[in-house]
Protein backbone atom coordinates (compact mmCIF):
# COMPACT_ATOMS: atom_id res chain seq x y z
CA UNK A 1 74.51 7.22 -141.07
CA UNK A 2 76.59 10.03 -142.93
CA UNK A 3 78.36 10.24 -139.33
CA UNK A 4 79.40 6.51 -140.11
CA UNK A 5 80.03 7.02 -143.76
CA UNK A 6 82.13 10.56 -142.35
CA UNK A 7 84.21 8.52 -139.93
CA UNK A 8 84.79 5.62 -142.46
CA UNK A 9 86.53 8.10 -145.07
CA UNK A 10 88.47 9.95 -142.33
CA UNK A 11 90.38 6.42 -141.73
CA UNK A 12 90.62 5.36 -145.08
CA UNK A 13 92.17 8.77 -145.73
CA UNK A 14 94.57 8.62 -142.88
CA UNK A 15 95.51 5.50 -143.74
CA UNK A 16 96.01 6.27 -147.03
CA UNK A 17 97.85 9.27 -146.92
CA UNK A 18 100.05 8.09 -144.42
CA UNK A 19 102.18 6.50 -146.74
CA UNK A 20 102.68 10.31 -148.44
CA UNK A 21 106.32 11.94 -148.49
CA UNK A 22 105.39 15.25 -146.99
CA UNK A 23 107.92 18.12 -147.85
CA UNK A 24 111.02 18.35 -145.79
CA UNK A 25 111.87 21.79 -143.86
CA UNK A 26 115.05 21.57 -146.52
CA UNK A 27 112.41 22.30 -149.09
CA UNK A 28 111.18 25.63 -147.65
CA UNK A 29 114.27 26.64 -146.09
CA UNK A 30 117.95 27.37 -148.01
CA UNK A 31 120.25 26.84 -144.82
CA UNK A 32 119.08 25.34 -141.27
CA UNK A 33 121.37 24.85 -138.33
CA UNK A 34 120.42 23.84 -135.05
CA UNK A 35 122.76 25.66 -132.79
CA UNK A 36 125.26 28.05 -133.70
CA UNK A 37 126.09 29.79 -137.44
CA UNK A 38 129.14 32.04 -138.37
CA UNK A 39 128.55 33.76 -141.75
CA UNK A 40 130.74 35.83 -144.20
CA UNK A 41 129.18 35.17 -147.33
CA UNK A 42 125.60 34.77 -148.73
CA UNK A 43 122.49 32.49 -148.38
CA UNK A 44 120.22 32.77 -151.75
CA UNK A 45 117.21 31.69 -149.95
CA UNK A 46 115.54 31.73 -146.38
CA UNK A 47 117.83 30.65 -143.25
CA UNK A 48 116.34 28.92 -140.06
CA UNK A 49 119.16 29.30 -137.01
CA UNK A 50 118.31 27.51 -134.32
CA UNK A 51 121.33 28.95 -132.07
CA UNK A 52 123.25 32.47 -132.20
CA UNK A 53 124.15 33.71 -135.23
CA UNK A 54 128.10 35.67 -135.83
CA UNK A 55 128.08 37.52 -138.90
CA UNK A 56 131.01 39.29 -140.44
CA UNK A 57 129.28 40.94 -143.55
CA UNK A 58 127.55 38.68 -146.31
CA UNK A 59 124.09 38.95 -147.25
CA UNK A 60 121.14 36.92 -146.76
CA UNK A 61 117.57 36.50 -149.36
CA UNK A 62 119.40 37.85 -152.14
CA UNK A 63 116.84 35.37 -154.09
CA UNK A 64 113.92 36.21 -151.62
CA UNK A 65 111.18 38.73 -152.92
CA UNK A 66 111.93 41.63 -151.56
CA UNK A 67 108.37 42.32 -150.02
CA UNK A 68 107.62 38.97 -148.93
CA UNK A 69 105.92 38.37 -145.08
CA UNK A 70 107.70 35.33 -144.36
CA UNK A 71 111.13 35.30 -142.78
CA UNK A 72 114.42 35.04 -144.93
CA UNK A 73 115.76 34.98 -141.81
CA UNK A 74 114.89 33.26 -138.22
CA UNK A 75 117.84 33.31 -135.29
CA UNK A 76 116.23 31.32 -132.49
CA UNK A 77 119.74 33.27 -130.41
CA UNK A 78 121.25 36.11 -130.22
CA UNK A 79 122.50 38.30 -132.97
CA UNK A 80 126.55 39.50 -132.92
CA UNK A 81 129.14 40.27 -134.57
CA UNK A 82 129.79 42.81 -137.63
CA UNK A 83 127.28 43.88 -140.09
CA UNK A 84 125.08 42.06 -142.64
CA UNK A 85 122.56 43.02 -145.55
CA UNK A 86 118.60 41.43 -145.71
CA UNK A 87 117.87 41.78 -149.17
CA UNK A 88 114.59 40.31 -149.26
CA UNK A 89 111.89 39.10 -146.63
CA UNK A 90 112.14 40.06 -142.95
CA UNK A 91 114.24 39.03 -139.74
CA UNK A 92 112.35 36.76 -136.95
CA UNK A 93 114.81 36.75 -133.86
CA UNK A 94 114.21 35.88 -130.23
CA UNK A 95 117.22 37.52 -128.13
CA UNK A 96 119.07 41.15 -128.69
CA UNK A 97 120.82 42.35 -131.71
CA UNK A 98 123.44 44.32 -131.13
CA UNK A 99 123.35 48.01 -132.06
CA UNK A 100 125.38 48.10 -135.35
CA UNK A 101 122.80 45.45 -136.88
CA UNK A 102 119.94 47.52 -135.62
CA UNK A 103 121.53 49.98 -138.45
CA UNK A 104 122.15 47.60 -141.15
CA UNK A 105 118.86 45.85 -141.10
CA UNK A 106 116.95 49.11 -142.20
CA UNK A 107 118.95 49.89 -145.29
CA UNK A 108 116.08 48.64 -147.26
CA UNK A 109 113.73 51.55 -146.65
CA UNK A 110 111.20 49.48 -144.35
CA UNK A 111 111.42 47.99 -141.08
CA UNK A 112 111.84 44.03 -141.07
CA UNK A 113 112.90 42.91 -138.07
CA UNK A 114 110.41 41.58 -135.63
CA UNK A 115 110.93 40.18 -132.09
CA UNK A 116 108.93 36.91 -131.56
CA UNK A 117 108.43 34.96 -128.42
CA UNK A 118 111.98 32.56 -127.84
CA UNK A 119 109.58 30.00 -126.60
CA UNK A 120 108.13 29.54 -129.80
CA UNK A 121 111.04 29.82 -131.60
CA UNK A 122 112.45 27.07 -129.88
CA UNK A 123 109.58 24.82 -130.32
CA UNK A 124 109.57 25.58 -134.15
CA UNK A 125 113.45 24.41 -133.99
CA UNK A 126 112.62 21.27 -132.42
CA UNK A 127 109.90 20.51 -134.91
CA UNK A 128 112.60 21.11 -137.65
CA UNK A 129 115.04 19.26 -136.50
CA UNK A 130 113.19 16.45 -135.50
CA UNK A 131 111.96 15.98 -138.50
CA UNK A 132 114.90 16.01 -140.13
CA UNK A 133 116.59 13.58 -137.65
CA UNK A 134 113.82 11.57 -138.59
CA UNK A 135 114.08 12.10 -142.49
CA UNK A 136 118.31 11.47 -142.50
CA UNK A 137 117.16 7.77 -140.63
CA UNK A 138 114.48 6.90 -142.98
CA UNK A 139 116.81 7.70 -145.85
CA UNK A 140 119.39 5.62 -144.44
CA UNK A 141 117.64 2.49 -143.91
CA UNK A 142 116.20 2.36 -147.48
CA UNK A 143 119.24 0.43 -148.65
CA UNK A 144 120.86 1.11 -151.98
CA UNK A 145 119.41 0.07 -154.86
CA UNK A 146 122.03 1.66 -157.45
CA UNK A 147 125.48 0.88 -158.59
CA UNK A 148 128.62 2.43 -157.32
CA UNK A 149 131.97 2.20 -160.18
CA UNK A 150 135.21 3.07 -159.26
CA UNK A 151 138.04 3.18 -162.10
CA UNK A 152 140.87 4.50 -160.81
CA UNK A 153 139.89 8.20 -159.85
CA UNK A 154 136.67 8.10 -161.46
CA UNK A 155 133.30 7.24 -159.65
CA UNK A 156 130.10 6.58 -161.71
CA UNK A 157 126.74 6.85 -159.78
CA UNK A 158 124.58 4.51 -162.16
CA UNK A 159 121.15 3.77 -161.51
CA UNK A 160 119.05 1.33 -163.85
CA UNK A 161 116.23 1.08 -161.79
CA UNK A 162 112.70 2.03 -162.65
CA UNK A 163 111.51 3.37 -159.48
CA UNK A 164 111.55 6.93 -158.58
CA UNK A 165 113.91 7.12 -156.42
CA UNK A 166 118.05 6.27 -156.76
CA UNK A 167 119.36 5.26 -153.57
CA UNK A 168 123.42 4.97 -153.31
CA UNK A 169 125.35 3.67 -150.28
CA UNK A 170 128.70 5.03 -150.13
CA UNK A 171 131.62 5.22 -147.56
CA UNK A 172 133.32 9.11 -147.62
CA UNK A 173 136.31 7.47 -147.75
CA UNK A 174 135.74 5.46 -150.83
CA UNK A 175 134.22 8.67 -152.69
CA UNK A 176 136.29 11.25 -152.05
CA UNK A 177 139.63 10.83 -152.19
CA UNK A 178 142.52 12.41 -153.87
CA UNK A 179 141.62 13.60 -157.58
CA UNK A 180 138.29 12.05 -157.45
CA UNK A 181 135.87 12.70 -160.86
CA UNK A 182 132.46 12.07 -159.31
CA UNK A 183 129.55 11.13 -162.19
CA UNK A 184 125.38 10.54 -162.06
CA UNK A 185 123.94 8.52 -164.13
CA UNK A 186 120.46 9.36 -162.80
CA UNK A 187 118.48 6.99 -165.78
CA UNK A 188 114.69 7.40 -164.80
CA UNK A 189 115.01 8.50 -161.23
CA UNK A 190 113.34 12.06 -160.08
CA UNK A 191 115.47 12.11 -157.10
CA UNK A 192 119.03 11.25 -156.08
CA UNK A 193 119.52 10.22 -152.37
CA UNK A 194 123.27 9.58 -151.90
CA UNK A 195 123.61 7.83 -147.80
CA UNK A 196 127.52 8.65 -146.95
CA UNK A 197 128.88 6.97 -144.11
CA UNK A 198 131.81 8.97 -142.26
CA UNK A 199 132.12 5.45 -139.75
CA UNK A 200 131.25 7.75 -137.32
CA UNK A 201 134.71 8.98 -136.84
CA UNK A 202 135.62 11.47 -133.77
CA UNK A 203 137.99 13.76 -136.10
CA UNK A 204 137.09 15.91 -138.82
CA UNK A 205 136.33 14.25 -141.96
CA UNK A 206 138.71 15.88 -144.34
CA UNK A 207 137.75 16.85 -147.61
CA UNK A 208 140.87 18.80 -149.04
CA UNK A 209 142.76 16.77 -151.74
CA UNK A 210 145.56 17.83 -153.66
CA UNK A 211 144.09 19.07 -156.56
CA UNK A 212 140.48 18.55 -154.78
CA UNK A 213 137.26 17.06 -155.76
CA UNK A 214 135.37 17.58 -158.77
CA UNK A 215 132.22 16.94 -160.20
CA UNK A 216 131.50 15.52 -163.78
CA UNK A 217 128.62 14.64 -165.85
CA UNK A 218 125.08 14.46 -163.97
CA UNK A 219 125.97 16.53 -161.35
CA UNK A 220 124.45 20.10 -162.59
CA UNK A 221 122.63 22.48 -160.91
CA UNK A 222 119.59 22.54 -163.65
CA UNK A 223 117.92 19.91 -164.53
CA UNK A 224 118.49 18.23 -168.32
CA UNK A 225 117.51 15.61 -170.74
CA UNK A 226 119.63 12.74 -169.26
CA UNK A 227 119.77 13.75 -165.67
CA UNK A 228 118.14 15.05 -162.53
CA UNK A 229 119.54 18.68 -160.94
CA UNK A 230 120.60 19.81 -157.71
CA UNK A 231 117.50 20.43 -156.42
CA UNK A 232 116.38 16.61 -156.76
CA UNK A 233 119.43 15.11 -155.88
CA UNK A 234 120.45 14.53 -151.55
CA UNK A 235 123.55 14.28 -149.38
CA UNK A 236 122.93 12.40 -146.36
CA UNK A 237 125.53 12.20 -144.04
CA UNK A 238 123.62 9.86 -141.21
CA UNK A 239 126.19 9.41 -138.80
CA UNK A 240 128.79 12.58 -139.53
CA UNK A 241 130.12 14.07 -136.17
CA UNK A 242 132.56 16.66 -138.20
CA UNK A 243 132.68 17.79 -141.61
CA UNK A 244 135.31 19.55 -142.92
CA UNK A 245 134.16 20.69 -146.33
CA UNK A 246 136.71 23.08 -147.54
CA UNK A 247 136.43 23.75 -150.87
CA UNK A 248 134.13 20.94 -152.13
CA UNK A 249 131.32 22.45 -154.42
CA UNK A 250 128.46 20.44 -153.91
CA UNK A 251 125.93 19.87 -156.32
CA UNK A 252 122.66 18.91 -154.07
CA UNK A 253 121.32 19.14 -150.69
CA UNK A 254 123.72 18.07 -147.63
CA UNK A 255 121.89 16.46 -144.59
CA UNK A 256 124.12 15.85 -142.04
CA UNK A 257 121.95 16.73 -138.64
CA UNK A 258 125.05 15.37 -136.28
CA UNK A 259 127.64 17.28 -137.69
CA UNK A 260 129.62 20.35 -137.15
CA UNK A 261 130.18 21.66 -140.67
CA UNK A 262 133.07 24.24 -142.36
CA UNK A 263 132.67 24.94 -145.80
CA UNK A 264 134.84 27.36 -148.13
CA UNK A 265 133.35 26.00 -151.32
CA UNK A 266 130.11 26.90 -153.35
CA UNK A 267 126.82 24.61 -152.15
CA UNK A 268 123.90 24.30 -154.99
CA UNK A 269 121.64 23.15 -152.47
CA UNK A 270 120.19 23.75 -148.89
CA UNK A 271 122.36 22.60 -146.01
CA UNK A 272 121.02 21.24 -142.88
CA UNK A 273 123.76 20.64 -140.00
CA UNK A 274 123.95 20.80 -136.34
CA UNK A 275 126.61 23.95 -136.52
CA UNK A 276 128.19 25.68 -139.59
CA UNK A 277 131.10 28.04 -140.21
CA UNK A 278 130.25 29.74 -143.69
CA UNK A 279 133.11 31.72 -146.32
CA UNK A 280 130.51 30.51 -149.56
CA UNK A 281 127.45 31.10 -150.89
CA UNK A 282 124.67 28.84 -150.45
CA UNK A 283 122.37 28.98 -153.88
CA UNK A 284 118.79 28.55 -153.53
CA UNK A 285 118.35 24.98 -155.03
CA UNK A 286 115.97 23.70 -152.08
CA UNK A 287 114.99 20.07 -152.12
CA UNK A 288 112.09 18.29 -154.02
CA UNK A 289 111.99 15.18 -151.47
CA UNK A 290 110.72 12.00 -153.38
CA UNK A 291 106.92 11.52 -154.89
CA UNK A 292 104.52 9.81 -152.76
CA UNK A 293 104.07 6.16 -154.35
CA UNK A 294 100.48 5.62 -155.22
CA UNK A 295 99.26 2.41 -153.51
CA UNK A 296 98.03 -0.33 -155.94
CA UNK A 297 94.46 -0.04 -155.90
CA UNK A 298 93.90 -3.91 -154.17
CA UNK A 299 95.70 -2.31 -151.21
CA UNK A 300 93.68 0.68 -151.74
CA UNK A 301 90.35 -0.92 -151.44
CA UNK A 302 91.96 -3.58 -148.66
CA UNK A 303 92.25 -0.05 -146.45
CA UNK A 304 88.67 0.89 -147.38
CA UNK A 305 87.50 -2.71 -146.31
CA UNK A 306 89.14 -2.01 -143.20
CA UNK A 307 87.91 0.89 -142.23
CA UNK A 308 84.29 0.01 -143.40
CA UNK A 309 84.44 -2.90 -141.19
CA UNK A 310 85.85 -0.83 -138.09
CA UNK A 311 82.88 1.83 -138.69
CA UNK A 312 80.80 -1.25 -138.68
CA UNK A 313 82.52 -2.87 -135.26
CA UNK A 314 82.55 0.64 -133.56
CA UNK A 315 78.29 0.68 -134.42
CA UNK A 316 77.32 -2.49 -133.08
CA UNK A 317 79.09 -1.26 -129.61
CA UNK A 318 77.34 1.75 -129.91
CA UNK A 319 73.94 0.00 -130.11
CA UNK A 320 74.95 -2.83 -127.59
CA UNK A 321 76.14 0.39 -124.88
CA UNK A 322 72.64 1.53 -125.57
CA UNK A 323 70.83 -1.51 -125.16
CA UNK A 324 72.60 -2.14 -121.87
């Protein structure tokens, strides 16, 4: 009997807690790219490269404790290039580092680089990116359920919903172009997930503008009153081959697992691309994905029925395999 009872709560909690948003590998890591990252500036928080890395000075965990066990910084590749500083956490790597970074990486007093087994490293990538994959394509199917305003070069983001989440379908062309003010009007959402469409396009999508881009009211890095911050809100660039980001300073996350990014301009956010060419920091505003919806409770009890009456089902064969 408690066996039954046991194996009737382990499916009503599966069931159950399938329908939870688990945290996304954006949330625990500040930067992740999949193959190769050049870097001449600074990532706040941990990195995750998943190819080589080319560094030409910069810094990396600046916001990291300084003691901490776990990795600011994983390179799945090979290590090259000029010098950088670890200012916090320790360096996981799975191929050679040349000499000169040997040098560098000790500058804080204590040893922190660690070889691990490439194998493993590699399988850890794949996990991360295929859960991201998977993430961007959930994200993008959810259909927008806020307003997009254009007046002249203004664009409101307005969301009168009442669910958690805002959800905004946009095409890059129709949100950033020349001059463009970009506003959130977040209302009651806790998190922003903007789905930008780049049709796919073969050649870089060009963000430069005369004059550039800028970012109004709603888009802050902290959180306020009348609006979410950068932490809770989500660029998700499904279907971006290129990016060219020059000096755009985005507020929130970027997802854009396809694309081959460059980026001159200051992210408040992680950034999660297939390849990146850094000159700007990336701050340590890591992304609170959207709360699990609690099931009504009729659906709740439904799934207990459920898996009451498939304890019940899987005892009768029991007793009939017995009998036999």
């Amino acid at each position: 009997m408690k066996r039954l009872i046991a194996l009737g709560s382990t499916l009503a909690a599966s069931l159950l807690f399938s329908t939870a948003v688990n945290a996304l590998p954006i949330s625990e890591y500040n930067l992740i790219v999949e193959k190769d990252y050049k870097h001449s500036s600074a990532v706040w928080g941990r990195t995750f490269v998943g190819g080589n890395l080319i560094s030409s000075g910069g810094e990396f965990g600046s916001r990291v404790d300084r003691d901490s066990d776990l990795p600011s910084l994983t390179v799945v590749g090979r290590i090259g290039g000029s010098n950088f500083n670890m200012l916090g956490g320790k360096l996981h790597h799975g191929s050679r580092i040349n000499g000169q970074f040997k040098r560098q990486l000790n500058q804080g007093g204590t040893k922190v680089a660690f070889k691990k087994k490439r194998k493993d490293l590699k399988q850890q990538r794949n996990n991360i990116v295929n859960e991201l994959k998977a993430a961007s394509a959930e994200y993008a199917s959810m259909g927008g359920n806020g307003e997009v305003i254009r007046n002249n070069n203004q664009v409101n983001l307005n969301y009168t919903g009442t669910g958690s989440t805002a959800y905004f379908d946009v095409n890059a062309n129709d949100l950033f172009t020349q001059n463009s003010l970009l506003q959130l009007n977040s209302g009651d959402a806790e998190t922003v997930v903007i789905n930008v469409s780049t049709e796919a396009r073969n050649s870089a999508f060009n963000y430069m503008a005369p004059n550039g881009i800028n970012f109004g009211s709603g888009f802050n890095a902290q959180e306020n009153d009348s609006n979410v911050g950068a932490s809770n809100i989500l660029w998700n660039f499904y279907d971006a081959k290129n990016l060219d980001l020059q000096d755009l300073k985005l507020k929130g996350s970027l997802l854009a697992m396809g694309a081959n990014i460059l980026s001159i301009g200051t992210v408040d956010g992680s950034i999660a691309a297939r390849s990146f060419v850094q000159d700007s920091q990336v701050h340590n505003y890591t992304f609170t994905p959207p709360s699990p919806v609690p099931l009504p409770a009729s659906i709740q009890f439904m799934l207990m029925g459920l898996a009451g009456l498939f304890a019940a089902r899987w005892v009768r064969r029991r007793k009939a395999t017995a009998q036999a």
